[in-house]
C-alpha atoms as a PDB file:
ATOM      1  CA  UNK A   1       0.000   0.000   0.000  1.00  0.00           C
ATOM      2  CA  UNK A   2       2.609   2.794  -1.292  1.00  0.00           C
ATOM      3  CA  UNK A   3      -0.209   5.767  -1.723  1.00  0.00           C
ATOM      4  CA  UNK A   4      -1.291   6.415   1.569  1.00  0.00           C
ATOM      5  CA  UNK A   5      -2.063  10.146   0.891  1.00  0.00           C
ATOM      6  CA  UNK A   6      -4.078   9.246  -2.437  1.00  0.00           C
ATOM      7  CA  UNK A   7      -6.630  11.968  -2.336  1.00  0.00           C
ATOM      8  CA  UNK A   8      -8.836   8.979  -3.989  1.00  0.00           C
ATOM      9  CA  UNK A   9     -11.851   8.540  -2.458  1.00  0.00           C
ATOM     10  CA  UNK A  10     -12.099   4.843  -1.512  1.00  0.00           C
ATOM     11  CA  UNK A  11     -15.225   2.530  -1.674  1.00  0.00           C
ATOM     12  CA  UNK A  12     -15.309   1.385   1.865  1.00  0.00           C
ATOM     13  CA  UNK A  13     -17.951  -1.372   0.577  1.00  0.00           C
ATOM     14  CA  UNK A  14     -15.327  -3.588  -0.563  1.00  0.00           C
ATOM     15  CA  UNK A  15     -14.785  -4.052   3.526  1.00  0.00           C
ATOM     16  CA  UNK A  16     -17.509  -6.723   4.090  1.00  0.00           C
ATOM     17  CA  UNK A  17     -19.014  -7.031   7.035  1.00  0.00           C
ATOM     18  CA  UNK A  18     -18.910  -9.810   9.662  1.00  0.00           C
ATOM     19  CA  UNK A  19     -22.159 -12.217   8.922  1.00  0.00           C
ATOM     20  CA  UNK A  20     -23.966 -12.397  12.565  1.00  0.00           C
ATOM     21  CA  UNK A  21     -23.878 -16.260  12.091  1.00  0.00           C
ATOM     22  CA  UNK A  22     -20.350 -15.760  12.387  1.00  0.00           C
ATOM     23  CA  UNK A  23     -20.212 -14.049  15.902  1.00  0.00           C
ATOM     24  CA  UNK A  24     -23.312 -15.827  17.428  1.00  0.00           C
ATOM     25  CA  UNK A  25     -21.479 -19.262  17.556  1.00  0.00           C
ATOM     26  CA  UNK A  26     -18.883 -19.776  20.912  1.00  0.00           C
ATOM     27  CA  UNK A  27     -16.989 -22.670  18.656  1.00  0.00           C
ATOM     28  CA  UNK A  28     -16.662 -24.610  21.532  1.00  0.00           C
ATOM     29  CA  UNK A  29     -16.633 -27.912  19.243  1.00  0.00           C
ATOM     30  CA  UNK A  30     -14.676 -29.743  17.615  1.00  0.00           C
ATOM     31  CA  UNK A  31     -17.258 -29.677  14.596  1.00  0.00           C
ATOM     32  CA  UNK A  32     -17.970 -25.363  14.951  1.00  0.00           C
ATOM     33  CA  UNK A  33     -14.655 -24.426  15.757  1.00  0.00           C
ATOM     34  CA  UNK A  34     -12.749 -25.043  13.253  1.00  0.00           C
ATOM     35  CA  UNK A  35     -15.587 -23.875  10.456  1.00  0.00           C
ATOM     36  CA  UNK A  36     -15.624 -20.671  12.205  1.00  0.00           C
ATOM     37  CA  UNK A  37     -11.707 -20.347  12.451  1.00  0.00           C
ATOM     38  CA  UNK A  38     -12.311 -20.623   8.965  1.00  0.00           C
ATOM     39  CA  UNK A  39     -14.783 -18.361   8.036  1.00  0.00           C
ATOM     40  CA  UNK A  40     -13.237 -16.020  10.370  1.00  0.00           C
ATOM     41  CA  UNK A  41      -9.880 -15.960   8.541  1.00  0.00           C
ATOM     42  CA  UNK A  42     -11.770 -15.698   4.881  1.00  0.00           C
ATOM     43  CA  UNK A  43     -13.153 -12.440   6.156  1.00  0.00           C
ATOM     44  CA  UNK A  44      -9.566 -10.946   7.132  1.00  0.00           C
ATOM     45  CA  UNK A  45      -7.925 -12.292   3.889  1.00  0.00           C
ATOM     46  CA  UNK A  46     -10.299 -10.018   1.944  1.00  0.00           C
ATOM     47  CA  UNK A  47      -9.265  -7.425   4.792  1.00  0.00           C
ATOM     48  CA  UNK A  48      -5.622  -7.895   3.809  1.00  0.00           C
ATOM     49  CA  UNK A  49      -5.686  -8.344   0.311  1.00  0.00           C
ATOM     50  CA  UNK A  50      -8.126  -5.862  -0.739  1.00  0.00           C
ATOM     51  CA  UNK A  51      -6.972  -4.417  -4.405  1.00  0.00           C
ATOM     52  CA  UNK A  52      -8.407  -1.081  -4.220  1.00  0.00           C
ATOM     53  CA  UNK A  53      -5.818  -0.249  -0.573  1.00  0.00           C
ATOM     54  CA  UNK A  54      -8.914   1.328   1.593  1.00  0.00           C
ATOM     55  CA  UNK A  55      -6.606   0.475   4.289  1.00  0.00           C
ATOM     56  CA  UNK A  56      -3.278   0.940   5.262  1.00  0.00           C
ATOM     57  CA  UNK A  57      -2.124  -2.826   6.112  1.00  0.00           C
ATOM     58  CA  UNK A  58       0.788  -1.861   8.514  1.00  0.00           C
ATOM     59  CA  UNK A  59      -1.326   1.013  10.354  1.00  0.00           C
ATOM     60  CA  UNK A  60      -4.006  -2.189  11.267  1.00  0.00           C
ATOM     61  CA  UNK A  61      -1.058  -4.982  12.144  1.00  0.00           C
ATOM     62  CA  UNK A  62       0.455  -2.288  14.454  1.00  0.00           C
ATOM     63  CA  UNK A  63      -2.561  -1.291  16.235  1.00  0.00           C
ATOM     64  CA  UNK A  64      -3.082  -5.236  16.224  1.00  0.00           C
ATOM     65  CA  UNK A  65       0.089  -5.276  17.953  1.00  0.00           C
ATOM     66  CA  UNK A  66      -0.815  -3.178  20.410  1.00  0.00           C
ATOM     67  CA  UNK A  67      -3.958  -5.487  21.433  1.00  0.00           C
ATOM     68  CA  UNK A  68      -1.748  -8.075  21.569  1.00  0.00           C
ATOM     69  CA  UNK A  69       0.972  -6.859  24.078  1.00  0.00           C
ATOM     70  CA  UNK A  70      -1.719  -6.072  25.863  1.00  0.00           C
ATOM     71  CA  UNK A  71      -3.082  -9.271  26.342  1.00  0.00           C
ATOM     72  CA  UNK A  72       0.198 -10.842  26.447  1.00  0.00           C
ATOM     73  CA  UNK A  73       1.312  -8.941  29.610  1.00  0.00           C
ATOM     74  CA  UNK A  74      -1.625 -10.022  31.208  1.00  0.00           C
ATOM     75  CA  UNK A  75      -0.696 -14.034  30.599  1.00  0.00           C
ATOM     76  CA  UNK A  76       2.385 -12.459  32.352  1.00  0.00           C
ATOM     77  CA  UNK A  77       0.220 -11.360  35.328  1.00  0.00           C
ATOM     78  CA  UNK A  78       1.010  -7.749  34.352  1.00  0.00           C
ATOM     79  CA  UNK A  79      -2.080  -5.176  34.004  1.00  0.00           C
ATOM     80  CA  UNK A  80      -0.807  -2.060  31.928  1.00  0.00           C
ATOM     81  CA  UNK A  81      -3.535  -0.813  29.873  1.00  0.00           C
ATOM     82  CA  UNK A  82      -2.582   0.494  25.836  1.00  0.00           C
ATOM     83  CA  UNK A  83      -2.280   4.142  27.151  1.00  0.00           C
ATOM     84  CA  UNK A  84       0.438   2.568  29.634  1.00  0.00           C
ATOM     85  CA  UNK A  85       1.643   0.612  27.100  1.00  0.00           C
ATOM     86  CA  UNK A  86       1.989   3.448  24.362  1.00  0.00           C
ATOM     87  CA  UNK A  87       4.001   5.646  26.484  1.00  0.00           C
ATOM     88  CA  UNK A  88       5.866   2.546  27.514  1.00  0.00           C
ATOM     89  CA  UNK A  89       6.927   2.804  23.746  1.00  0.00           C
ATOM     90  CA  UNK A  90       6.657   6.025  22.659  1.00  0.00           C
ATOM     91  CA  UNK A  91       7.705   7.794  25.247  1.00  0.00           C
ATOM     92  CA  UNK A  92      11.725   5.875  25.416  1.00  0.00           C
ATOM     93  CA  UNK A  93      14.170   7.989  23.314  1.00  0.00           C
ATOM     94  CA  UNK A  94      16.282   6.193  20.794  1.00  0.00           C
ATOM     95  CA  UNK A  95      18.891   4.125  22.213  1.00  0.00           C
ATOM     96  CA  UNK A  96      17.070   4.022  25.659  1.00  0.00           C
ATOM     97  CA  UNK A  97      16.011   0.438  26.872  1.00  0.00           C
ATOM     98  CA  UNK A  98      12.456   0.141  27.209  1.00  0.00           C
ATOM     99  CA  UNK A  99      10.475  -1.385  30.074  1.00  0.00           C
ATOM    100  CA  UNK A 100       8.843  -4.351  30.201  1.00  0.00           C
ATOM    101  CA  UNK A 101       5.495  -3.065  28.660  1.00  0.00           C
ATOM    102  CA  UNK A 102       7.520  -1.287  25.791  1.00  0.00           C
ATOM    103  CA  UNK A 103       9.275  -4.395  25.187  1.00  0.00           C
ATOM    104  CA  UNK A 104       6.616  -6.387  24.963  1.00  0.00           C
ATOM    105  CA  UNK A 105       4.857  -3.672  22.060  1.00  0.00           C
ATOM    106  CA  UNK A 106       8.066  -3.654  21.015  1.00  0.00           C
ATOM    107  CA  UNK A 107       8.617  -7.165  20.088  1.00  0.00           C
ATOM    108  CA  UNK A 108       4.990  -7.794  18.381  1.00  0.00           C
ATOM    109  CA  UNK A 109       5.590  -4.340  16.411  1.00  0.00           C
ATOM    110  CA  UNK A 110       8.767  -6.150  14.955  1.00  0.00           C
ATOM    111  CA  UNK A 111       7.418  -9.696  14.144  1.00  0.00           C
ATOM    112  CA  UNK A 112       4.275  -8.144  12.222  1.00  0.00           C
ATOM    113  CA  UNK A 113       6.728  -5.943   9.968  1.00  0.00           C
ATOM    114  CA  UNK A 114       8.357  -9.061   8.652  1.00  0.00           C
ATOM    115  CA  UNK A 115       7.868  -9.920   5.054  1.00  0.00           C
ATOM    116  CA  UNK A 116       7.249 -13.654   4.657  1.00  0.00           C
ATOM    117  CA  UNK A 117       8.435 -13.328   1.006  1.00  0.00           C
ATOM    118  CA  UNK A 118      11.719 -11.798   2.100  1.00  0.00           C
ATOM    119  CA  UNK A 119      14.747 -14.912   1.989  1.00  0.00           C
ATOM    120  CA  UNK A 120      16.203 -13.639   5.322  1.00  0.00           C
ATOM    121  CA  UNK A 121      12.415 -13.913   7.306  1.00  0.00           C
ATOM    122  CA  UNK A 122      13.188 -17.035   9.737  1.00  0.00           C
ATOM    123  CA  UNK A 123      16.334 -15.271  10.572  1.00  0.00           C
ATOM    124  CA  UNK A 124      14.517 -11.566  11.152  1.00  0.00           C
ATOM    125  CA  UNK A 125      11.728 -13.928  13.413  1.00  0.00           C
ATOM    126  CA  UNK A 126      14.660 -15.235  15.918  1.00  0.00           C
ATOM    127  CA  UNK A 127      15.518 -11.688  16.332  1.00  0.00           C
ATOM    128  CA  UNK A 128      11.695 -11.069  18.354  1.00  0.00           C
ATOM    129  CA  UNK A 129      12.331 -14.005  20.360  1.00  0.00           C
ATOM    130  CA  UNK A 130      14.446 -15.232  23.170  1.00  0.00           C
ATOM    131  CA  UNK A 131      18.018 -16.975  21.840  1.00  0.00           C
ATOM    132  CA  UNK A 132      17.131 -20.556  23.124  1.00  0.00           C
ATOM    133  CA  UNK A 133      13.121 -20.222  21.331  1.00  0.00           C
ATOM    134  CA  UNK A 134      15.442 -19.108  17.963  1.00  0.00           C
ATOM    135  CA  UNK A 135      17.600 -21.941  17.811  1.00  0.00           C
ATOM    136  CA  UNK A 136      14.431 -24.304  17.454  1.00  0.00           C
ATOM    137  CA  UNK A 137      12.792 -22.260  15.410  1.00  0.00           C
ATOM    138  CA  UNK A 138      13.728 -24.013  11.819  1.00  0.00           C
ATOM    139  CA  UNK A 139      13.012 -27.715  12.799  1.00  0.00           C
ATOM    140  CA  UNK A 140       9.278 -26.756  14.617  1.00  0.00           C
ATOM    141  CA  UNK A 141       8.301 -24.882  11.833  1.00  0.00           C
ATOM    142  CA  UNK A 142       9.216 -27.480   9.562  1.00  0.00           C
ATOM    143  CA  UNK A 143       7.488 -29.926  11.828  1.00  0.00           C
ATOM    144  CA  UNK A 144       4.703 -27.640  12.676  1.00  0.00           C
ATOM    145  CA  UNK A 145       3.920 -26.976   9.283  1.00  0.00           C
ATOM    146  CA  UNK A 146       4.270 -31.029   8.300  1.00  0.00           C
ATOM    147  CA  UNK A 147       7.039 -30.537   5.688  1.00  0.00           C
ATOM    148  CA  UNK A 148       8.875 -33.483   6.532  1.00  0.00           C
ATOM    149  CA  UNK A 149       5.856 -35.899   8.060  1.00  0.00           C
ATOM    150  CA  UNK A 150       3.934 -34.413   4.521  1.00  0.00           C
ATOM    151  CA  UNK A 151       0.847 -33.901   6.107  1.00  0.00           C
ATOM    152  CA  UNK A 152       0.302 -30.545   7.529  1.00  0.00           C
ATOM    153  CA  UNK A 153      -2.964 -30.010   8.320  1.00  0.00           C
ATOM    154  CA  UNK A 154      -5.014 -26.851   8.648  1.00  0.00           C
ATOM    155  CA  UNK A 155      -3.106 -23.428   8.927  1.00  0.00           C
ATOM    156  CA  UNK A 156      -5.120 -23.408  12.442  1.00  0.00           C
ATOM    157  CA  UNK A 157      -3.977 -26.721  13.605  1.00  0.00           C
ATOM    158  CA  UNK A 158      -0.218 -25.984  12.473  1.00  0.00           C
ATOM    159  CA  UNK A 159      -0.149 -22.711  14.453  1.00  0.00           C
ATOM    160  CA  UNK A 160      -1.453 -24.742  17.093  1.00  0.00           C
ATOM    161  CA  UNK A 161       1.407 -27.407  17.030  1.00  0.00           C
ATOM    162  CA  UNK A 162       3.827 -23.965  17.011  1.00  0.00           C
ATOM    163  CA  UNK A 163       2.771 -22.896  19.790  1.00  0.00           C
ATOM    164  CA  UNK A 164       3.055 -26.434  21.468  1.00  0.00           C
ATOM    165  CA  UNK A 165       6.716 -26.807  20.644  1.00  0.00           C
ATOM    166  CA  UNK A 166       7.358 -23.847  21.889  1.00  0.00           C
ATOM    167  CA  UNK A 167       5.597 -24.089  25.060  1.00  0.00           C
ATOM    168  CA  UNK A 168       6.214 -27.649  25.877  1.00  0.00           C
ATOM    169  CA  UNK A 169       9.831 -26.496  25.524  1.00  0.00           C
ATOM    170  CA  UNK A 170       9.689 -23.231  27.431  1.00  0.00           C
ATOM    171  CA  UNK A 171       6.736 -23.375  29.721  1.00  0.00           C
ATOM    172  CA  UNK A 172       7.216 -19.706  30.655  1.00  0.00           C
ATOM    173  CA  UNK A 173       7.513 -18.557  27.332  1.00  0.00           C
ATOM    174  CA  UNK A 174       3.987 -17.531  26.255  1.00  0.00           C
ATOM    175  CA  UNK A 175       4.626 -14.360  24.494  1.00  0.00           C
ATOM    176  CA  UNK A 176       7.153 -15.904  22.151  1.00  0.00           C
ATOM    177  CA  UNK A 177       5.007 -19.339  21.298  1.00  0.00           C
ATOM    178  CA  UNK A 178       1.544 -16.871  20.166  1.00  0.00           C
ATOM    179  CA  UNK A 179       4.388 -15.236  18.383  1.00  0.00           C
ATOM    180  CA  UNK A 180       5.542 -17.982  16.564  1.00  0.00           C
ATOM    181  CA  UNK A 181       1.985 -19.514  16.202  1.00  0.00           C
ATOM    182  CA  UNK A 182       1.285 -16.247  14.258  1.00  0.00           C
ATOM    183  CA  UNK A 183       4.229 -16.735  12.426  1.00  0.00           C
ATOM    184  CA  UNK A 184       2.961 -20.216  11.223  1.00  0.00           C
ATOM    185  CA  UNK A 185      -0.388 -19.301  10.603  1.00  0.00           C
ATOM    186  CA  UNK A 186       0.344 -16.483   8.519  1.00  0.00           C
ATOM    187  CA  UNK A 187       2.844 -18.642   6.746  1.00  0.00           C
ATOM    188  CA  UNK A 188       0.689 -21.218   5.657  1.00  0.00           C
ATOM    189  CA  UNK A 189      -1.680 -18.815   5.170  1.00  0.00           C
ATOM    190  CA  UNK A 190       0.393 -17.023   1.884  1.00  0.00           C
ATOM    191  CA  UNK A 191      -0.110 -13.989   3.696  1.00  0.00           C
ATOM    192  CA  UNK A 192       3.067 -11.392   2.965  1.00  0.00           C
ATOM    193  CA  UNK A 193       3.932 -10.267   6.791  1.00  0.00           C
ATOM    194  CA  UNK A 194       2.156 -12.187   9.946  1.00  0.00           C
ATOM    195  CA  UNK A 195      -0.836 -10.777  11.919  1.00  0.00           C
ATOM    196  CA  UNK A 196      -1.204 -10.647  15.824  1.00  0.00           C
ATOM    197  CA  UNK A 197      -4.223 -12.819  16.541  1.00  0.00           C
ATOM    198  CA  UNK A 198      -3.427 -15.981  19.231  1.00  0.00           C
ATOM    199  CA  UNK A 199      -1.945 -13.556  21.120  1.00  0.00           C
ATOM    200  CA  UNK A 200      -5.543 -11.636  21.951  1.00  0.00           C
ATOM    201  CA  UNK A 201      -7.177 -14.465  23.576  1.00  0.00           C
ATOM    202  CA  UNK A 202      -5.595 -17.730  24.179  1.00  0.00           C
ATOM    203  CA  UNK A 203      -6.022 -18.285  28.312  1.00  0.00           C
ATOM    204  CA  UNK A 204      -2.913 -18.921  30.160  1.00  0.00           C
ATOM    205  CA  UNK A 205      -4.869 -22.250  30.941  1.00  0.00           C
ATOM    206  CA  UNK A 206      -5.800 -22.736  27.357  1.00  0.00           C
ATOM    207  CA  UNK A 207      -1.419 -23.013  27.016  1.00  0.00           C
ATOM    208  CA  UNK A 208      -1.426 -25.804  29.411  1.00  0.00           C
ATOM    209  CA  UNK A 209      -3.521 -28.626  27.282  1.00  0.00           C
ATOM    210  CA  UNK A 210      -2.192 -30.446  24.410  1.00  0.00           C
ATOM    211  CA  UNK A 211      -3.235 -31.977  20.870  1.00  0.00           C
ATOM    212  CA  UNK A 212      -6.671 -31.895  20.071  1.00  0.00           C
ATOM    213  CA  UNK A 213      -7.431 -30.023  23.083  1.00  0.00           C
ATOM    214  CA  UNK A 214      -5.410 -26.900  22.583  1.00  0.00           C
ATOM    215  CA  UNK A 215      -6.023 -27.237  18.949  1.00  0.00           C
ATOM    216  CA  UNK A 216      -9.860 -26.259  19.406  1.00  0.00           C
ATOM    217  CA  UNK A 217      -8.365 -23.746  21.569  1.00  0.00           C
ATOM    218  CA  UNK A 218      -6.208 -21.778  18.878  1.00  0.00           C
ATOM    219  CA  UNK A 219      -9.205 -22.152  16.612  1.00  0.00           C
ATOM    220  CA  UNK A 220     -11.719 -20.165  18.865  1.00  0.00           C
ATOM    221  CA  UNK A 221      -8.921 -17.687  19.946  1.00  0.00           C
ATOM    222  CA  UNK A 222      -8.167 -17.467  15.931  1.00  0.00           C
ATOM    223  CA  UNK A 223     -11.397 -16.647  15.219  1.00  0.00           C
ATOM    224  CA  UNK A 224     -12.245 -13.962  18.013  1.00  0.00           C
ATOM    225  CA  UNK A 225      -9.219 -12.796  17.002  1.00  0.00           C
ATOM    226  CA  UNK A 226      -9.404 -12.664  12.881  1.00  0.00           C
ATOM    227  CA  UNK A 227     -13.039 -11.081  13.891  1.00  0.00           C
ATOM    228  CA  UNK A 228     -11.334  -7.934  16.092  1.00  0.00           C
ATOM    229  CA  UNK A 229      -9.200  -7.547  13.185  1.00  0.00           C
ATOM    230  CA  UNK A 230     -11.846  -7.077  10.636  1.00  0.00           C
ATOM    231  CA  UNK A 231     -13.813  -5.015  12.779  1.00  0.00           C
ATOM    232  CA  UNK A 232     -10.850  -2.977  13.619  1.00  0.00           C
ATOM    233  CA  UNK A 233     -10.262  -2.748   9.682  1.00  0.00           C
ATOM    234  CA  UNK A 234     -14.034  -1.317   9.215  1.00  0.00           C
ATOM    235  CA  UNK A 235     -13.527   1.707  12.539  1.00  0.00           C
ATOM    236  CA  UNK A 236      -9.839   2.577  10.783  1.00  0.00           C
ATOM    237  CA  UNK A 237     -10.880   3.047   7.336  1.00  0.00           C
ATOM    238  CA  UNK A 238     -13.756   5.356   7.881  1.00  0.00           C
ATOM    239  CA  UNK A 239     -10.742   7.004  10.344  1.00  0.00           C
ATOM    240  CA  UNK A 240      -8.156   6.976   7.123  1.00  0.00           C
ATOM    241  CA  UNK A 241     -10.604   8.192   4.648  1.00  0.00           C
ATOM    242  CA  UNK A 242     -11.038  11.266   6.938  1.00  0.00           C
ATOM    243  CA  UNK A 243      -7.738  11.731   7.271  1.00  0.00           C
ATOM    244  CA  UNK A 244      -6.803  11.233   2.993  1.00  0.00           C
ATOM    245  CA  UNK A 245      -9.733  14.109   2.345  1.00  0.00           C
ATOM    246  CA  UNK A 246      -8.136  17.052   5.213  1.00  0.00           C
ATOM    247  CA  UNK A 247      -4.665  16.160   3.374  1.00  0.00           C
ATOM    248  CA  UNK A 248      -4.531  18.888   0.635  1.00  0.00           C
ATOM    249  CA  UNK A 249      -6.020  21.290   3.042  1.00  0.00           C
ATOM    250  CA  UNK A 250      -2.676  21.489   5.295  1.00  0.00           C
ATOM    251  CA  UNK A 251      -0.391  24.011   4.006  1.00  0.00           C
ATOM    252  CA  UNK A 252       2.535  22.907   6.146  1.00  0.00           C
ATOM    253  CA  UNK A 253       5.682  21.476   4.498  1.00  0.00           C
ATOM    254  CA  UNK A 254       6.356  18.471   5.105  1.00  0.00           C
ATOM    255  CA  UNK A 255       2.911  17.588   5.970  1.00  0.00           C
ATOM    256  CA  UNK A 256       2.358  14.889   3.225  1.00  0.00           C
ATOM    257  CA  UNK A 257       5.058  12.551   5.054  1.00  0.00           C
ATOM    258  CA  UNK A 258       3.749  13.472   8.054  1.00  0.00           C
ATOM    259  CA  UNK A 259      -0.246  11.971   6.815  1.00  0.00           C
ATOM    260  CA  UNK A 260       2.150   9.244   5.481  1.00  0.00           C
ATOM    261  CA  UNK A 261       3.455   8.381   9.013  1.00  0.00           C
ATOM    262  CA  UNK A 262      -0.011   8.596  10.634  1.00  0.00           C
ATOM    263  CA  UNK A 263      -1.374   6.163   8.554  1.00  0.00           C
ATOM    264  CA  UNK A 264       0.978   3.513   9.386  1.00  0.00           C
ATOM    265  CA  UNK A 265       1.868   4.043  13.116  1.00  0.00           C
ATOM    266  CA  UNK A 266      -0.336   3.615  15.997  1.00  0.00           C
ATOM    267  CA  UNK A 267       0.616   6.848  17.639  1.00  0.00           C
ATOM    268  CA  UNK A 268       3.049   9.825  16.964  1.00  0.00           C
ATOM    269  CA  UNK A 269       5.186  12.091  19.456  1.00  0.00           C
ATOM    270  CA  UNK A 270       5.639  14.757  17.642  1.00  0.00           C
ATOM    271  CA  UNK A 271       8.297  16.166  19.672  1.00  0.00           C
ATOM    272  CA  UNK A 272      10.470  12.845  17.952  1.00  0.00           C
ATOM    273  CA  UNK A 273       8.672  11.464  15.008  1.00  0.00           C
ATOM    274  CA  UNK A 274       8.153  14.866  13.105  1.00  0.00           C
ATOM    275  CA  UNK A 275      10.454  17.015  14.516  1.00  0.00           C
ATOM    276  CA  UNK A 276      13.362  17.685  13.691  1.00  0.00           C
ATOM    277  CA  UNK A 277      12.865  15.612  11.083  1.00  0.00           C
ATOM    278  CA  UNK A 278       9.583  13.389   9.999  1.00  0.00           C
ATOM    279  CA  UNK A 279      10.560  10.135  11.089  1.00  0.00           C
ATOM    280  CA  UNK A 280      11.836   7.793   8.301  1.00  0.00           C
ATOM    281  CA  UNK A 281      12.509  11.364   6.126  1.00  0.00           C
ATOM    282  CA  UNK A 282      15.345  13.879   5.294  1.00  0.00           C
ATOM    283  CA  UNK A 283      11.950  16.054   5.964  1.00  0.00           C
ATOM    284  CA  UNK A 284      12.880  19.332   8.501  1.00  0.00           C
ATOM    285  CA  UNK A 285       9.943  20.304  10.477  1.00  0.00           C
ATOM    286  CA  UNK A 286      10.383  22.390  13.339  1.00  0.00           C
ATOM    287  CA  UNK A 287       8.500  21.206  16.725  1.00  0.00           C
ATOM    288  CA  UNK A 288       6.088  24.488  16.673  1.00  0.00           C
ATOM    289  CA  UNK A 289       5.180  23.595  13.314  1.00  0.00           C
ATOM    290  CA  UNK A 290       4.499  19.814  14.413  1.00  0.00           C
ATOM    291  CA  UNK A 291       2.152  20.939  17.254  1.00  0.00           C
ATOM    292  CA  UNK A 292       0.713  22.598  15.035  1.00  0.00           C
ATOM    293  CA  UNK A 293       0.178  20.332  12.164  1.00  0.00           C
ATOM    294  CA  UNK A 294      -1.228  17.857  15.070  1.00  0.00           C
ATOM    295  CA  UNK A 295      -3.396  20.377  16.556  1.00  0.00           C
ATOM    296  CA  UNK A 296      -4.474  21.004  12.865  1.00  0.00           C
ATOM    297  CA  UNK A 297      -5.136  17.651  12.626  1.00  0.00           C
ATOM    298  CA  UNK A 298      -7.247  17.495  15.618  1.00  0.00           C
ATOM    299  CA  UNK A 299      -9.219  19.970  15.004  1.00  0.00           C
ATOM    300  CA  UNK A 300     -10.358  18.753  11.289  1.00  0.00           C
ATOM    301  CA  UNK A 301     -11.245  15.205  12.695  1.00  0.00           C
ATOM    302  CA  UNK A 302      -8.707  13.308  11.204  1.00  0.00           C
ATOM    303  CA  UNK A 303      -6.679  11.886  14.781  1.00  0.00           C
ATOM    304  CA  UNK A 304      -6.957  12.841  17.766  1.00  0.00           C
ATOM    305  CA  UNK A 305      -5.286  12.987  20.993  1.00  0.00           C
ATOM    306  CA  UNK A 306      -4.606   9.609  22.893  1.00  0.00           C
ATOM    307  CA  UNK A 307      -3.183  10.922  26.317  1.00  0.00           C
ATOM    308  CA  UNK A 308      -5.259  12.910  27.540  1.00  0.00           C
ATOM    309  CA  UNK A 309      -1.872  15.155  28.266  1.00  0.00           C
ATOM    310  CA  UNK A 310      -1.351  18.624  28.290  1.00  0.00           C
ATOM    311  CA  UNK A 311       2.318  17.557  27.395  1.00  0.00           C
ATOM    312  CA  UNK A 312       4.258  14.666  25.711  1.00  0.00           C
ATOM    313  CA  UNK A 313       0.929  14.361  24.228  1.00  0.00           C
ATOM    314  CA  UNK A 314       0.127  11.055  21.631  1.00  0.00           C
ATOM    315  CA  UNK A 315      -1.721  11.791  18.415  1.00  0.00           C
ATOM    316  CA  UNK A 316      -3.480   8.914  16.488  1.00  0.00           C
ATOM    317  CA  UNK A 317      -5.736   7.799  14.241  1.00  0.00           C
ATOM    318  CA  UNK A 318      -8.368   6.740  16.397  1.00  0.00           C
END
């Protein structure tokens, strides 16, 4: 998606909606679950690999991210909310270590922006995991996905046997095995860079059981999951729209990258992602001029503030 300012209008119909038989079944069995993992996942492909680019795919598998650290510091017995979580992040300036909340966004953030066309992807994945998960990371995906027993199942059921490996291997290790489940599923999947779903809401008792059992776990957290994301996709692309049609009405230089970088980050500082340069740019903008642009922003309805801050204040599309 390489035109994130098009002043385009896009067709927001192309984003279907979520059929209610979809969200009225629990998928508690082994007969529902996985046909609703399924359905589930047909919904987000469409998400993903919509043609006509209503949404910016990065912008949705970071705020994805987001959800998932989130839920993933909770398996940890940890209770920051995304605010605490965002200035966790945001707040660190480069070459500072962040905390274990930042981390944590951190890590997610990194594993969804890995191409899974790219030659060099397994060895980009062991960098968002501990060393010891890394090193087994080539023979259980291999095994995970069946290529050397031949038969590999379901994408579902071979993100489920990821995230067994990894567990059974490193009980304490929950963030890294949803990881790597993602990883799989994503893989087998075709999709081009892996989206955080397991890690929304698989139980930390749902990581205890084995086989079959956790199996018709990953399909119902799959599901709830694939379903947040194509809701998520609808509330962001009426969001981005608004955003695309204020574009040509800012005046400020610079403020083209500066849309850009809105629509694929979950938040921006402007005191370091636009000033003194726009992140990612050779783009100057001074930080009067990025307050500015923000509070521009703000008051046209395209972002708004996330903080709630009279300082170090978070803008986002939101």
């Amino acid at each position: 998606m390489d035109n994130p300012v098009s002043t385009v209008k896009p067709d927001l119909s192309c984003l279907s909606p979520i059929p209610s038989w979809v969200t009225r079944n629990n998928g508690k069995t082994s007969e529902t679950g996985p046909f609703l993992s399924g359905a589930s996942l047909a919904m987000l492909h469409m998400v993903l690999t919509d043609p006509a680019e209503v949404l910016p795919a990065m912008l949705l598998r970071n705020r994805m991210a987001l959800r998932a650290a989130e839920a993933c510091l909770k398996l940890e017995g940890r209770g920051e909310s995304e605010a605490d979580i965002r200035d966790a992040y945001y707040l660190v300036r480069v070459g500072d270590a962040f905390g274990p909340a930042g981390d944590m966004f951190a890590r997610w953030r990194k594993v969804s922006a890995i191409g899974l066309k790219r030659k060099d992807w397994l060895a980009r994945v062991g960098t968002c995991v501990p060393e010891p998960v890394a090193e087994g990371l080539p023979e259980w995906i291999d095994m995970a996905m069946g290529q050397r027993a031949g038969q590999g199942g379901s994408p579902v059921e071979q993100a489920a046997r990821m995230v067994e490996f990894v567990i059974t291997a490193y009980p304490r290790e929950e963030a890294p095995a949803l990881i790597c489940g993602d990883l799989v599923l994503a893989r087998a999947l075709g999709w081009a860079y892996p989206v955080p779903l397991l890690g929304l809401h698989l139980k930390r008792r749902e990581l205890q059981v084995a086989g079959g059992e956790l199996s018709l776990a990953c399909h119902r957290a799959i599901a709830r999951g694939a379903q947040d994301a194509v809701r998520l996709a609808h509330d962001l692309a009426r969001r981005v729209q608004r955003l695309r049609e204020v574009a040509p009405k800012l005046r400020a230089k610079g403020s083209g990258a500066a849309v850009a970088l809105f629509l694929r980050e979950d938040a921006v500082l402007p005191s370091l992602m636009l000033s003194p340069k726009i992140l990612g740019t050779n783009i100057a903008m001074t930080d009067r001029a990025a307050r500015r642009l923000c509070d521009r922003l703000v008051e046209l309805g395209a972002v708004r503030e996330l903080s709630g801050r009279s300082t170090f204040r978070l803008y986002g599309v939101a």
